[in-house]
PDB file of N, CA and C in Angstrom:
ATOM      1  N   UNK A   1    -138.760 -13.792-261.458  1.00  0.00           N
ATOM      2  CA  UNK A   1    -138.916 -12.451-261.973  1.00  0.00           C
ATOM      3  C   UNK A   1    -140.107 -12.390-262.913  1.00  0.00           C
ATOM      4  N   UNK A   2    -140.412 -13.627-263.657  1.00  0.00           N
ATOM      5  CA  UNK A   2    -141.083 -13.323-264.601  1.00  0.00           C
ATOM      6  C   UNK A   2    -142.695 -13.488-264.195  1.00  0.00           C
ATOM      7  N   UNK A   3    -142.611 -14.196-262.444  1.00  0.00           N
ATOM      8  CA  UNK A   3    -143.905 -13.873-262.465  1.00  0.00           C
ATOM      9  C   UNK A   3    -144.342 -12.723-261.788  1.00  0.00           C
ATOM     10  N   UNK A   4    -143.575 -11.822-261.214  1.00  0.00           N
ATOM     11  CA  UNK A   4    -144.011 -10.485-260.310  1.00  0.00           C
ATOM     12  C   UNK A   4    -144.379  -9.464-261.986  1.00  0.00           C
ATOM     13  N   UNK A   5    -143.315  -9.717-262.452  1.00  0.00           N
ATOM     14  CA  UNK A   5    -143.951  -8.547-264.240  1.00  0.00           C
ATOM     15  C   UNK A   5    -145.130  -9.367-264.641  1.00  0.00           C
ATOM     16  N   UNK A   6    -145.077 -10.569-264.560  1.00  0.00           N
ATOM     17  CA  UNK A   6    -146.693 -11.134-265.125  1.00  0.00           C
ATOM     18  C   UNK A   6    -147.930 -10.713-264.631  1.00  0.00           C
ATOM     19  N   UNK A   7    -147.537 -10.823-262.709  1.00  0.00           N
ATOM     20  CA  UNK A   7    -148.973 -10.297-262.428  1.00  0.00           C
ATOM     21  C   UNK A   7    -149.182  -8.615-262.770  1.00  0.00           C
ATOM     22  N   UNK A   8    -148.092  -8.442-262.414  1.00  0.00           N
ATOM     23  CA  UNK A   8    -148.484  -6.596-262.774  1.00  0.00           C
ATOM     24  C   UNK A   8    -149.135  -6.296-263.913  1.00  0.00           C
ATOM     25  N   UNK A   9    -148.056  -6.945-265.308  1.00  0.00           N
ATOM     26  CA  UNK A   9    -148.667  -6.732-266.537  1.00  0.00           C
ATOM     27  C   UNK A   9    -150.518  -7.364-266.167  1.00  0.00           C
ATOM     28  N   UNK A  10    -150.524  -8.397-266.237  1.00  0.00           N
ATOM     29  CA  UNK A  10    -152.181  -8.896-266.266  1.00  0.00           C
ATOM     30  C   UNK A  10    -153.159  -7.816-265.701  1.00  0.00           C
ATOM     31  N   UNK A  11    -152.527  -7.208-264.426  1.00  0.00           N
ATOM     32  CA  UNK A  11    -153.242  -5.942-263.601  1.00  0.00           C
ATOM     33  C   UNK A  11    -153.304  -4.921-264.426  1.00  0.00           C
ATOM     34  N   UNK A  12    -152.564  -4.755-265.084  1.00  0.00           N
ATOM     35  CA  UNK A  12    -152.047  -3.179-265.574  1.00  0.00           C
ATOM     36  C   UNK A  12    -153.338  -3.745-266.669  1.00  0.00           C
ATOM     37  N   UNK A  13    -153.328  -4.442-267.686  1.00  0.00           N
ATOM     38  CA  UNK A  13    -154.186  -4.778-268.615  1.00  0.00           C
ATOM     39  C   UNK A  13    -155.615  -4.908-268.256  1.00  0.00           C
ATOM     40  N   UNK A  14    -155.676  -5.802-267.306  1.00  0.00           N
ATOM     41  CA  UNK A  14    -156.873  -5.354-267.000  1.00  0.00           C
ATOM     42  C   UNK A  14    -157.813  -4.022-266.719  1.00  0.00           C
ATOM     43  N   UNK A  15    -156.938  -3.561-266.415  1.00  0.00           N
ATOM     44  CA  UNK A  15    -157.550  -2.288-265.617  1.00  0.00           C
ATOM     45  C   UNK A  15    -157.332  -0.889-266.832  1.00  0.00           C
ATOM     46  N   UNK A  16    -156.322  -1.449-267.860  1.00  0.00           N
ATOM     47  CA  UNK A  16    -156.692  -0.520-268.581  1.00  0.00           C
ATOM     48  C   UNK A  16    -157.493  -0.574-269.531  1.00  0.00           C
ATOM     49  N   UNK A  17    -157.541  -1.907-269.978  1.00  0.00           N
ATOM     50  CA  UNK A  17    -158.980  -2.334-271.235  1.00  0.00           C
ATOM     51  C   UNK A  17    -159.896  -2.144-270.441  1.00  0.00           C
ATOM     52  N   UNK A  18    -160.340  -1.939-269.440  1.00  0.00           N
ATOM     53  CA  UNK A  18    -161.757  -1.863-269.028  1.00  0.00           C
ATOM     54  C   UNK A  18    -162.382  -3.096-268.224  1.00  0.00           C
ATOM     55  N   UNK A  19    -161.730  -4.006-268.337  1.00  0.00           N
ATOM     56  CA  UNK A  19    -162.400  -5.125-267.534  1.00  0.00           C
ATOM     57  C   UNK A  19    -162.917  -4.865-266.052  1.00  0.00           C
ATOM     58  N   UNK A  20    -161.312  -3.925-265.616  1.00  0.00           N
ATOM     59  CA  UNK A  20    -161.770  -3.732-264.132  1.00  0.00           C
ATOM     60  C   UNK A  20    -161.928  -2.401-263.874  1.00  0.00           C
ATOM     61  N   UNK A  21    -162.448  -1.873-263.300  1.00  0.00           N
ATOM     62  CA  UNK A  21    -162.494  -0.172-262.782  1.00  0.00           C
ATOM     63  C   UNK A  21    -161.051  -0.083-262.197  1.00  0.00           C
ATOM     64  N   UNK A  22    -160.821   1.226-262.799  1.00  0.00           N
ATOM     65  CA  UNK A  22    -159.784   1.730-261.982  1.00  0.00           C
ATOM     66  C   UNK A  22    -160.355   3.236-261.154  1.00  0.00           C
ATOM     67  N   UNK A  23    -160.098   3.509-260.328  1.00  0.00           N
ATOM     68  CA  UNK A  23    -159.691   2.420-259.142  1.00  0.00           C
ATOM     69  C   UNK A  23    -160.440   1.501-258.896  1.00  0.00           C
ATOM     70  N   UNK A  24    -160.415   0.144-258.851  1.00  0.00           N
ATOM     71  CA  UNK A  24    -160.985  -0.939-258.098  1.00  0.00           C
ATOM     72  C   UNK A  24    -162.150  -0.899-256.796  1.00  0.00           C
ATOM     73  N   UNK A  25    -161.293   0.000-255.923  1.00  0.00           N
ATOM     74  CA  UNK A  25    -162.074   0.162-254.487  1.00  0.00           C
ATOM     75  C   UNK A  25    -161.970   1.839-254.230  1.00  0.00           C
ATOM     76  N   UNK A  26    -163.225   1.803-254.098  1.00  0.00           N
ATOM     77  CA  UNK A  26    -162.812   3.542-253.883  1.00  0.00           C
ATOM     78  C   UNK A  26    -162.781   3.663-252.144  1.00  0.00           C
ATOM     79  N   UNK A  27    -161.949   4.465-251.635  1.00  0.00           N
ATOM     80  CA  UNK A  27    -161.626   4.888-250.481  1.00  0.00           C
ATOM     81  C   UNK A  27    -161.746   6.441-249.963  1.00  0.00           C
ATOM     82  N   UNK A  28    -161.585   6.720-248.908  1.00  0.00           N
ATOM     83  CA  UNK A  28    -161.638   8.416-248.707  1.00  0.00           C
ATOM     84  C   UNK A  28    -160.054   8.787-249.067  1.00  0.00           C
ATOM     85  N   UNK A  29    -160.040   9.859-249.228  1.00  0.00           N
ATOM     86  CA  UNK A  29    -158.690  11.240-249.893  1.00  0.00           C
ATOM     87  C   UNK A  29    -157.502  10.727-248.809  1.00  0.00           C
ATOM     88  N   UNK A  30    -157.926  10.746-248.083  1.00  0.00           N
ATOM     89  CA  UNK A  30    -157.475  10.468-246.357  1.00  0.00           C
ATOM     90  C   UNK A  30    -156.266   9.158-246.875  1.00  0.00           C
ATOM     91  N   UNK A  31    -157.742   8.129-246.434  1.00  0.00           N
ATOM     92  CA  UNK A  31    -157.376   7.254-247.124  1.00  0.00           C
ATOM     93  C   UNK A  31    -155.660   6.775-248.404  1.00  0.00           C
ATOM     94  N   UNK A  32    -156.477   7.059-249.285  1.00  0.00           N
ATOM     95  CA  UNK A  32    -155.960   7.112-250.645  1.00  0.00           C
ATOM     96  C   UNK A  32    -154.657   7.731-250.603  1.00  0.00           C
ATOM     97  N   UNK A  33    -154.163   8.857-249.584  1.00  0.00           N
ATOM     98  CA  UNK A  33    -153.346   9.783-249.516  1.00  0.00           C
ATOM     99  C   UNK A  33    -152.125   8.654-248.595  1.00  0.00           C
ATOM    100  N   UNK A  34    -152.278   7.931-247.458  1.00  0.00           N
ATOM    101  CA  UNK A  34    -152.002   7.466-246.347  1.00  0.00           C
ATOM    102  C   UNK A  34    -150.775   6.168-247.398  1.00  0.00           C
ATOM    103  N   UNK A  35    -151.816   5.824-248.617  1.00  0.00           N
ATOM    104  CA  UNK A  35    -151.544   4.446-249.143  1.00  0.00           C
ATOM    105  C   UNK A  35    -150.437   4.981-249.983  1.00  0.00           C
ATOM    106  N   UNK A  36    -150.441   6.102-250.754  1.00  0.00           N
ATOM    107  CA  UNK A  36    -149.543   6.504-251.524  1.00  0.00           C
ATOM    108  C   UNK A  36    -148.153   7.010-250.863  1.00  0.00           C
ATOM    109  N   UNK A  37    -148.250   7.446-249.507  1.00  0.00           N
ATOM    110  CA  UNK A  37    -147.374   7.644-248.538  1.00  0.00           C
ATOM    111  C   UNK A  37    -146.049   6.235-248.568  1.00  0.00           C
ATOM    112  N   UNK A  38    -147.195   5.087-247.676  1.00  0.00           N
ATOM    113  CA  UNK A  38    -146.656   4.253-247.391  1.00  0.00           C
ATOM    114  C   UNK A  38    -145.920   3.233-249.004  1.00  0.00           C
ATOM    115  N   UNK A  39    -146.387   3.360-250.682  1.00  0.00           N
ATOM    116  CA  UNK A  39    -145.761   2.964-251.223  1.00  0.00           C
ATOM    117  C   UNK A  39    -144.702   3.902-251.494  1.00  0.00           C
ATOM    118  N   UNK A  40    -144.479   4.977-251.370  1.00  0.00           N
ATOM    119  CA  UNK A  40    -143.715   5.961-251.732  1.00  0.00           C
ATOM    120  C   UNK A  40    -142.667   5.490-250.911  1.00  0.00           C
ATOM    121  N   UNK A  41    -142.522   5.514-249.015  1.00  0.00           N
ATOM    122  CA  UNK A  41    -141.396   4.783-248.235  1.00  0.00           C
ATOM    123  C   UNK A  41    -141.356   3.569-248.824  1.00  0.00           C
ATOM    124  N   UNK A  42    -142.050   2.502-248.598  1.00  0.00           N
ATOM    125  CA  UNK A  42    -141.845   1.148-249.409  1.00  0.00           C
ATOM    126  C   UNK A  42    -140.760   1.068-250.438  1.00  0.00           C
ATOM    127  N   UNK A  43    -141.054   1.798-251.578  1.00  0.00           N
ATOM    128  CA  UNK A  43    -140.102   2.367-252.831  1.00  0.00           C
ATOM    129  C   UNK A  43    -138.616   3.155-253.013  1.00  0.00           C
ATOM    130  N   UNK A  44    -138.733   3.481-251.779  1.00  0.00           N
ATOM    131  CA  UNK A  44    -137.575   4.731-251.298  1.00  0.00           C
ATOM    132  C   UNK A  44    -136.546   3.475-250.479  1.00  0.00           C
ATOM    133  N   UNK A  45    -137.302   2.648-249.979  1.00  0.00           N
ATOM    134  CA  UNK A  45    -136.740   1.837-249.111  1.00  0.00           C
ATOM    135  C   UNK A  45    -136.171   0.360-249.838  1.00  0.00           C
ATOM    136  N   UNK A  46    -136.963  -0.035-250.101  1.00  0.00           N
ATOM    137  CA  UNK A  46    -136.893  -1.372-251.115  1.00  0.00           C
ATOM    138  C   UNK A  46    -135.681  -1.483-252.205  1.00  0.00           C
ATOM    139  N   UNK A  47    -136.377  -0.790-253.250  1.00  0.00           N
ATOM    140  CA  UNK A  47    -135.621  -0.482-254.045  1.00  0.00           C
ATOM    141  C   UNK A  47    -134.189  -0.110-254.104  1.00  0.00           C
ATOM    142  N   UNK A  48    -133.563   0.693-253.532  1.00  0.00           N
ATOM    143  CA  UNK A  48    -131.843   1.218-252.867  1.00  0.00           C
ATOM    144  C   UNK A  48    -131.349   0.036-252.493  1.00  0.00           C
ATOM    145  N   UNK A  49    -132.020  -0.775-251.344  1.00  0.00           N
ATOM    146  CA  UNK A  49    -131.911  -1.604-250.943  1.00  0.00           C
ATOM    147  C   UNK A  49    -131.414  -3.123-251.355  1.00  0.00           C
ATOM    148  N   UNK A  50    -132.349  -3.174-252.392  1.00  0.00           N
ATOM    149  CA  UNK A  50    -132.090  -4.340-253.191  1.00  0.00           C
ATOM    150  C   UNK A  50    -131.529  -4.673-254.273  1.00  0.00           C
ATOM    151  N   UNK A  51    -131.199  -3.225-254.424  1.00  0.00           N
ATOM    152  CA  UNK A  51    -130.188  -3.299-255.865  1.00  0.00           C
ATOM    153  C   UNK A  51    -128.624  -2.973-254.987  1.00  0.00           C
ATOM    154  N   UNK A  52    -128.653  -2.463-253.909  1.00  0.00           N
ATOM    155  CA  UNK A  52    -127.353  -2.419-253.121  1.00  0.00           C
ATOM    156  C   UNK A  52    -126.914  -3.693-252.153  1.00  0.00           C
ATOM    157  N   UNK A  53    -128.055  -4.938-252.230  1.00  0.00           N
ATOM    158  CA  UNK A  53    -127.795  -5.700-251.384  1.00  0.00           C
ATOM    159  C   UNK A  53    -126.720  -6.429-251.475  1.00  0.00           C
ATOM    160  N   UNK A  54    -126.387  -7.215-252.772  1.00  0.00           N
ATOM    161  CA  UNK A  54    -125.020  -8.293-252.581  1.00  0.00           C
ATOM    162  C   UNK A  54    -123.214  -7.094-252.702  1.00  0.00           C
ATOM    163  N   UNK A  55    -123.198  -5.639-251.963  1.00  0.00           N
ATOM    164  CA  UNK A  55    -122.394  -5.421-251.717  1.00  0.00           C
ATOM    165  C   UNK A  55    -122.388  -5.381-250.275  1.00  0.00           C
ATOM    166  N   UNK A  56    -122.932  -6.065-249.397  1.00  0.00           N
ATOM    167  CA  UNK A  56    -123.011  -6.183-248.235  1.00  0.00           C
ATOM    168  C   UNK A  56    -121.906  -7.088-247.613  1.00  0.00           C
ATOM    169  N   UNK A  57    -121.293  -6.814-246.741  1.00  0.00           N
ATOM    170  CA  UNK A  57    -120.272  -8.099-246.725  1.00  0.00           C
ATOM    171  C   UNK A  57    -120.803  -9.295-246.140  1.00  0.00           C
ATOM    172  N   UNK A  58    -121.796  -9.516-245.317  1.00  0.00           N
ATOM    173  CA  UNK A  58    -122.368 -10.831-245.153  1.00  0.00           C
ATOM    174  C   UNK A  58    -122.641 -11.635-246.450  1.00  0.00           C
ATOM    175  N   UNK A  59    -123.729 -10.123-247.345  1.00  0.00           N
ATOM    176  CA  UNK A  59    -124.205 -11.040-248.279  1.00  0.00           C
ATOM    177  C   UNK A  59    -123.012 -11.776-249.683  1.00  0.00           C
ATOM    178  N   UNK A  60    -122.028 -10.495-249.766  1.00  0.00           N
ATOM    179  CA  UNK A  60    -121.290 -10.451-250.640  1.00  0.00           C
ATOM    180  C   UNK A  60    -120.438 -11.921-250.512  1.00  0.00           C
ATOM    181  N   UNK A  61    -120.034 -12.493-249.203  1.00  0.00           N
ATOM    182  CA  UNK A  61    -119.426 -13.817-248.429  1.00  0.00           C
ATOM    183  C   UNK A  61    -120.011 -15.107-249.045  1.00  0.00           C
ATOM    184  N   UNK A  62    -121.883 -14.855-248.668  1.00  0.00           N
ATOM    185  CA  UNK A  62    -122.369 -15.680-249.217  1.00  0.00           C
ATOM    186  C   UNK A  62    -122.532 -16.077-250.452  1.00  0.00           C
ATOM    187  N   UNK A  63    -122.757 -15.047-250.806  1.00  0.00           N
ATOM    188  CA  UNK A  63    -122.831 -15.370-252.384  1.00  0.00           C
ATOM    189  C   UNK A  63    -121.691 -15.756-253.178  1.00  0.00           C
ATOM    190  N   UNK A  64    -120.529 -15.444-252.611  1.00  0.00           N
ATOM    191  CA  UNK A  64    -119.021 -15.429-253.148  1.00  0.00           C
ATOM    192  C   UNK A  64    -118.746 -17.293-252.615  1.00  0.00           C
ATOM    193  N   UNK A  65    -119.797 -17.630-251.541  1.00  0.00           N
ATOM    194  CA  UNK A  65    -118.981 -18.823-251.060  1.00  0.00           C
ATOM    195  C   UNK A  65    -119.950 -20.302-251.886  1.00  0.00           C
ATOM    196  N   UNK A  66    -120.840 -19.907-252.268  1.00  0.00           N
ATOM    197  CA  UNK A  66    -121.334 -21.310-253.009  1.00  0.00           C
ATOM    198  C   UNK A  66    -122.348 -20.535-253.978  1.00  0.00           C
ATOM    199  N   UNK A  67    -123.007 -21.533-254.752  1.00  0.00           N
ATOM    200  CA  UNK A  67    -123.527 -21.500-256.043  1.00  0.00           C
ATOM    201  C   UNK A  67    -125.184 -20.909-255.276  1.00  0.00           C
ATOM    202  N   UNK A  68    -125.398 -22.147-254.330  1.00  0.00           N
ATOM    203  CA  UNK A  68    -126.220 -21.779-253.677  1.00  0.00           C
ATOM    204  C   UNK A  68    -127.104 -20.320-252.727  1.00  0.00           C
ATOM    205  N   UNK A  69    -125.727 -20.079-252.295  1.00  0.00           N
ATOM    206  CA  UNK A  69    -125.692 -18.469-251.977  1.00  0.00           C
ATOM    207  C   UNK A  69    -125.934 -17.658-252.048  1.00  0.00           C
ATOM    208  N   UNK A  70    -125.402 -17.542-253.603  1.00  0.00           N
ATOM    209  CA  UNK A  70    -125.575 -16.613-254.712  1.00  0.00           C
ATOM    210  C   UNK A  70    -127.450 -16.554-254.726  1.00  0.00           C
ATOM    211  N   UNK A  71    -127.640 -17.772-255.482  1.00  0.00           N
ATOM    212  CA  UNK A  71    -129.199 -17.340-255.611  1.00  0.00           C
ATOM    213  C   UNK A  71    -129.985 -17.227-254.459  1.00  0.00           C
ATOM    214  N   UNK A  72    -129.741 -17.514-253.303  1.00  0.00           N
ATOM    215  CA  UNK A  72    -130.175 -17.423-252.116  1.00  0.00           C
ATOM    216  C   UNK A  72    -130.411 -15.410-251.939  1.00  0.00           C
ATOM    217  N   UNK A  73    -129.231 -14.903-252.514  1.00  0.00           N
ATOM    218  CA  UNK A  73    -128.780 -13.500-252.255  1.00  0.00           C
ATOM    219  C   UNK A  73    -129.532 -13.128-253.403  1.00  0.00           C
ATOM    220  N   UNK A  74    -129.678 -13.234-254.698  1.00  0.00           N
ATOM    221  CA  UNK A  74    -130.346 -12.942-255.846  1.00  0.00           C
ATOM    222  C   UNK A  74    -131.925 -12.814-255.960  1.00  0.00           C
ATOM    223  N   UNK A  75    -132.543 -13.903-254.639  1.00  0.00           N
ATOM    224  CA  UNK A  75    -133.930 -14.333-254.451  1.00  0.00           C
ATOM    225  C   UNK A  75    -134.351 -13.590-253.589  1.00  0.00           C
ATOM    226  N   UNK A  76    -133.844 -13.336-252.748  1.00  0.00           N
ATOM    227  CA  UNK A  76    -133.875 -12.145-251.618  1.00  0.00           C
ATOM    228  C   UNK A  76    -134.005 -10.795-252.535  1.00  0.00           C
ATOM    229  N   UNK A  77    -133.371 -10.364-253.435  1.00  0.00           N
ATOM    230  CA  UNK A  77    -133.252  -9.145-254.435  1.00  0.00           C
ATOM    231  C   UNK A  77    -134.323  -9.169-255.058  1.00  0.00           C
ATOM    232  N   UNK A  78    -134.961  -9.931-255.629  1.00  0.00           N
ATOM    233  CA  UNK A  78    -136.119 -10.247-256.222  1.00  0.00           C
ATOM    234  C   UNK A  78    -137.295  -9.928-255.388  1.00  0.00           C
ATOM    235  N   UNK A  79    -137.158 -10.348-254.028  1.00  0.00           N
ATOM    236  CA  UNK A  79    -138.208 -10.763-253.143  1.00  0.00           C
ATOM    237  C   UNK A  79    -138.533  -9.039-252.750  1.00  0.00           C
ATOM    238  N   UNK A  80    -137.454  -8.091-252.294  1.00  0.00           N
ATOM    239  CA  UNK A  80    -137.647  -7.352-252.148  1.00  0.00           C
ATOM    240  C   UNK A  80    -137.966  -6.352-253.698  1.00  0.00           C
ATOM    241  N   UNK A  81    -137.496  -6.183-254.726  1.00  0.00           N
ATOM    242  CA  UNK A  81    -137.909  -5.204-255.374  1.00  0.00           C
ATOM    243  C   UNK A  81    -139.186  -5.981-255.844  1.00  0.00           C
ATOM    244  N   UNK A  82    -139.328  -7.272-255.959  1.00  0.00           N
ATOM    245  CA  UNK A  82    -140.813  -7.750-256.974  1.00  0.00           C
ATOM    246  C   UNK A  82    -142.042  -7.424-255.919  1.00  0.00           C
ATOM    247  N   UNK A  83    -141.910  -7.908-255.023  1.00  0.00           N
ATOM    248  CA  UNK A  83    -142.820  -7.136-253.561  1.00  0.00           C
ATOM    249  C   UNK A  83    -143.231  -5.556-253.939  1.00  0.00           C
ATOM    250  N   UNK A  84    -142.454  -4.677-254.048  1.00  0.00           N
ATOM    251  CA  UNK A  84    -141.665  -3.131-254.222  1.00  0.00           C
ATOM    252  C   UNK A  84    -143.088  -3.016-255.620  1.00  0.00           C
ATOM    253  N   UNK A  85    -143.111  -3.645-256.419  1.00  0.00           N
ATOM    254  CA  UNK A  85    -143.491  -3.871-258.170  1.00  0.00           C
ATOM    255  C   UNK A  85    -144.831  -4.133-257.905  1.00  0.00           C
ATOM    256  N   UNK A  86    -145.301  -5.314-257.079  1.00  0.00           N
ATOM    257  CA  UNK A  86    -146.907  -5.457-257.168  1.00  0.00           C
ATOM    258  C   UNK A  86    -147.631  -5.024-256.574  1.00  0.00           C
ATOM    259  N   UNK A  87    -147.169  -4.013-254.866  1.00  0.00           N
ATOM    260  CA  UNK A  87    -147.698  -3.363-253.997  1.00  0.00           C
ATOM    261  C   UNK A  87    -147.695  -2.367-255.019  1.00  0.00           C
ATOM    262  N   UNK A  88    -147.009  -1.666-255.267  1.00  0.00           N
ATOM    263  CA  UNK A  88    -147.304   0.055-256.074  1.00  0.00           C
ATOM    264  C   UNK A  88    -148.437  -0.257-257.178  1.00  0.00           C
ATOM    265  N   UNK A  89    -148.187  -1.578-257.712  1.00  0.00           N
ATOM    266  CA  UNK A  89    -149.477  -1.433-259.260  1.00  0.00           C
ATOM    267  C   UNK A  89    -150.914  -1.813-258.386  1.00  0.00           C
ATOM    268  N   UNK A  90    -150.954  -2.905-257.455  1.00  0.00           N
ATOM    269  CA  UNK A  90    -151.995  -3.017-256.528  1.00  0.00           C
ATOM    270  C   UNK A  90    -152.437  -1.455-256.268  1.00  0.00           C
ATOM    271  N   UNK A  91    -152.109  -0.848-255.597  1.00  0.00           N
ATOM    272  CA  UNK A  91    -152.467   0.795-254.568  1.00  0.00           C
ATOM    273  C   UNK A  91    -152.904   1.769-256.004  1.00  0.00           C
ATOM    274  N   UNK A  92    -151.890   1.473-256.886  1.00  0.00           N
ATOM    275  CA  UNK A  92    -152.286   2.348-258.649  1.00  0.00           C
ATOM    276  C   UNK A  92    -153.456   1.939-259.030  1.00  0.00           C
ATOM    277  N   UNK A  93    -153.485   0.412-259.442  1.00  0.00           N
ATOM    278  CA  UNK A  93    -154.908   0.292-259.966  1.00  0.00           C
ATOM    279  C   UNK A  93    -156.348  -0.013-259.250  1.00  0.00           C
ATOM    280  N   UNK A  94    -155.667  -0.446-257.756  1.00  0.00           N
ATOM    281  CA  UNK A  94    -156.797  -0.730-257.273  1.00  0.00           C
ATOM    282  C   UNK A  94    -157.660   0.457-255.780  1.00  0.00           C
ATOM    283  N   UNK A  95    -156.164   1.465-255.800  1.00  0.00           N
ATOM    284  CA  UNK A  95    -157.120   2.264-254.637  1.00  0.00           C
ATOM    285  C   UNK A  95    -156.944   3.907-254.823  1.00  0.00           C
ATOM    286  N   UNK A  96    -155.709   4.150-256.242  1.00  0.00           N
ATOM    287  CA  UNK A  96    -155.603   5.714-255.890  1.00  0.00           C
ATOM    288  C   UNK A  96    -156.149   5.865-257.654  1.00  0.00           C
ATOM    289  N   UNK A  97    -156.095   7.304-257.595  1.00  0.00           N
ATOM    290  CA  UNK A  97    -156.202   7.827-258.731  1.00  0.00           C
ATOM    291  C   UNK A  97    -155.000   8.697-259.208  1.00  0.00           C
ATOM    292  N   UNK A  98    -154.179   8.895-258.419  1.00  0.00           N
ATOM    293  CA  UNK A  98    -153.054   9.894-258.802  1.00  0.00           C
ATOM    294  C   UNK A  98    -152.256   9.040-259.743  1.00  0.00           C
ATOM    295  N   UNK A  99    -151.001   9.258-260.070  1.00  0.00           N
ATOM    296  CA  UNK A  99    -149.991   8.595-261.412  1.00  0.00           C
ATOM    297  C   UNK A  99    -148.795   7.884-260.093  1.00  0.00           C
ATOM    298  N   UNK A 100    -148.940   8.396-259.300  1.00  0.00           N
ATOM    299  CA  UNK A 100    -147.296   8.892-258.622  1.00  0.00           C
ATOM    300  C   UNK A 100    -147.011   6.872-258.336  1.00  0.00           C
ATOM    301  N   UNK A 101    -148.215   6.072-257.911  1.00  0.00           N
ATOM    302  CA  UNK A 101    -148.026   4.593-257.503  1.00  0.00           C
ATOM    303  C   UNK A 101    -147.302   4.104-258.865  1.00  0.00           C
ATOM    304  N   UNK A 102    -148.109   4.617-260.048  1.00  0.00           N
ATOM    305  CA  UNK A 102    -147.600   3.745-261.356  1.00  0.00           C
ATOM    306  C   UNK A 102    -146.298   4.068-262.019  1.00  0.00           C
ATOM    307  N   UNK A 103    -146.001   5.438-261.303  1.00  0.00           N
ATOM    308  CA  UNK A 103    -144.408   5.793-261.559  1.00  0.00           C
ATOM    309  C   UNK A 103    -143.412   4.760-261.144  1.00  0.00           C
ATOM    310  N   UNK A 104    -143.752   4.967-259.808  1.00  0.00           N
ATOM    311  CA  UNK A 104    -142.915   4.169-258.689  1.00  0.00           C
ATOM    312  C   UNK A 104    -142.888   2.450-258.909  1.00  0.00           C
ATOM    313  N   UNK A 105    -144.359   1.812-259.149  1.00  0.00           N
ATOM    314  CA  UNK A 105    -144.344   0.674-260.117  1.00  0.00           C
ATOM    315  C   UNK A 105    -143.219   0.465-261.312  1.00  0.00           C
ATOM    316  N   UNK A 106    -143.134   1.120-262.065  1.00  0.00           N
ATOM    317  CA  UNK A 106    -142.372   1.761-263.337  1.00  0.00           C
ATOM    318  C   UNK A 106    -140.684   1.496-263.186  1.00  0.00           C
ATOM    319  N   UNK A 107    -140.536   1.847-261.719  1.00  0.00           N
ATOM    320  CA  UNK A 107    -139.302   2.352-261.461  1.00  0.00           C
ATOM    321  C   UNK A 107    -138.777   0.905-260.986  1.00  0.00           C
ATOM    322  N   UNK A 108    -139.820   0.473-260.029  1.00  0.00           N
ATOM    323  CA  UNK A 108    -139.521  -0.852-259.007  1.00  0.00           C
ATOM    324  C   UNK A 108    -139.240  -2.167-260.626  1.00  0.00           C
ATOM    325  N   UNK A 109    -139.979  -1.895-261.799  1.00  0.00           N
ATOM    326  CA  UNK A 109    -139.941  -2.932-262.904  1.00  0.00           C
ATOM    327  C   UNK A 109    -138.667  -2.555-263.696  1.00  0.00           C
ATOM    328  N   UNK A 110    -138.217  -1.611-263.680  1.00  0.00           N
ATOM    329  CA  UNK A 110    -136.788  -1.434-264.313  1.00  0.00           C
ATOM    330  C   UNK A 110    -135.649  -2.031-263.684  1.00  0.00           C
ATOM    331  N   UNK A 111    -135.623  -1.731-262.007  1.00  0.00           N
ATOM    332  CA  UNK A 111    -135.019  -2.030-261.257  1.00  0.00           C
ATOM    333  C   UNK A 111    -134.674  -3.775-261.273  1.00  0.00           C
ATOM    334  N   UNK A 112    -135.942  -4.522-261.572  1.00  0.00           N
ATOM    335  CA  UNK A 112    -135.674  -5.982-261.719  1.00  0.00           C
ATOM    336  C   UNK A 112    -134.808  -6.146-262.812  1.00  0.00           C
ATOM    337  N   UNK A 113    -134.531  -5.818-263.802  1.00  0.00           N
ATOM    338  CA  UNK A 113    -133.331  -5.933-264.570  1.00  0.00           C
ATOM    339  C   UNK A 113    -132.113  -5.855-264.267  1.00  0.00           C
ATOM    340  N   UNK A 114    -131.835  -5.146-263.197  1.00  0.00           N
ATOM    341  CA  UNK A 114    -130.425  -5.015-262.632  1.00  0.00           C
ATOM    342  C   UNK A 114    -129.898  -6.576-261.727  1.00  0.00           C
ATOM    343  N   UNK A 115    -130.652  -7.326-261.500  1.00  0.00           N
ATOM    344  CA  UNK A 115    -130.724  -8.053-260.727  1.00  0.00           C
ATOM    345  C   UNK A 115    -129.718  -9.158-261.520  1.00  0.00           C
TER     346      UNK A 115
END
């Protein structure tokens, strides 16, 4: 966990002291519009997902049946919302200008606490 908030934070810092341009890469509207789409499903998807995963009864089995399991099911939770966390601050700082990626960033980094 602590390294998906690390890279974000380092991104987020960078890009707001000035080191790096934000946006990073400039793209067409088109573009830019297409990317915010696809983190928006990403986020809609991920997120629900991974905070609803160990009530699954496969997963709920596994995790209930060894030590191993468990974090097996916990790492998977991670994998999907920390994924969820560095794609949205990536697309925020490095290709859009709107807020809506760094919301959704925002949301995907709260979400790792539930975990």
């Amino acid at each position: 966990m602590a390294g998906y908030i690390g890279v974000a934070v380092v991104l987020a810092l960078l890009c707001e002291c000035g080191v790096l341009d934000h946006p990073v890469f400039l793209v067409s509207p088109l573009a830019e519009y297409w990317l915010g789409v696809v983190a928006v499903l990403l986020t809609v998807t991920a997120l629900p997902l991974g905070l609803k995963l160990p009530t699954f009864p496969k997963m709920r089995e596994k995790a209930e049946a060894s030590e191993a399991g468990l974090q097996a099911v916990a790492t998977l939770q991670l994998a999907m919302i920390g994924s969820a966390l560095l794609i949205n601050t990536i697309i925020y700082y490095g290709f859009s200008t709107g807020v809506t990626c760094g919301y959704l960033a925002l949301m995907c980094l709260v979400g790792l606490f539930f975990i």
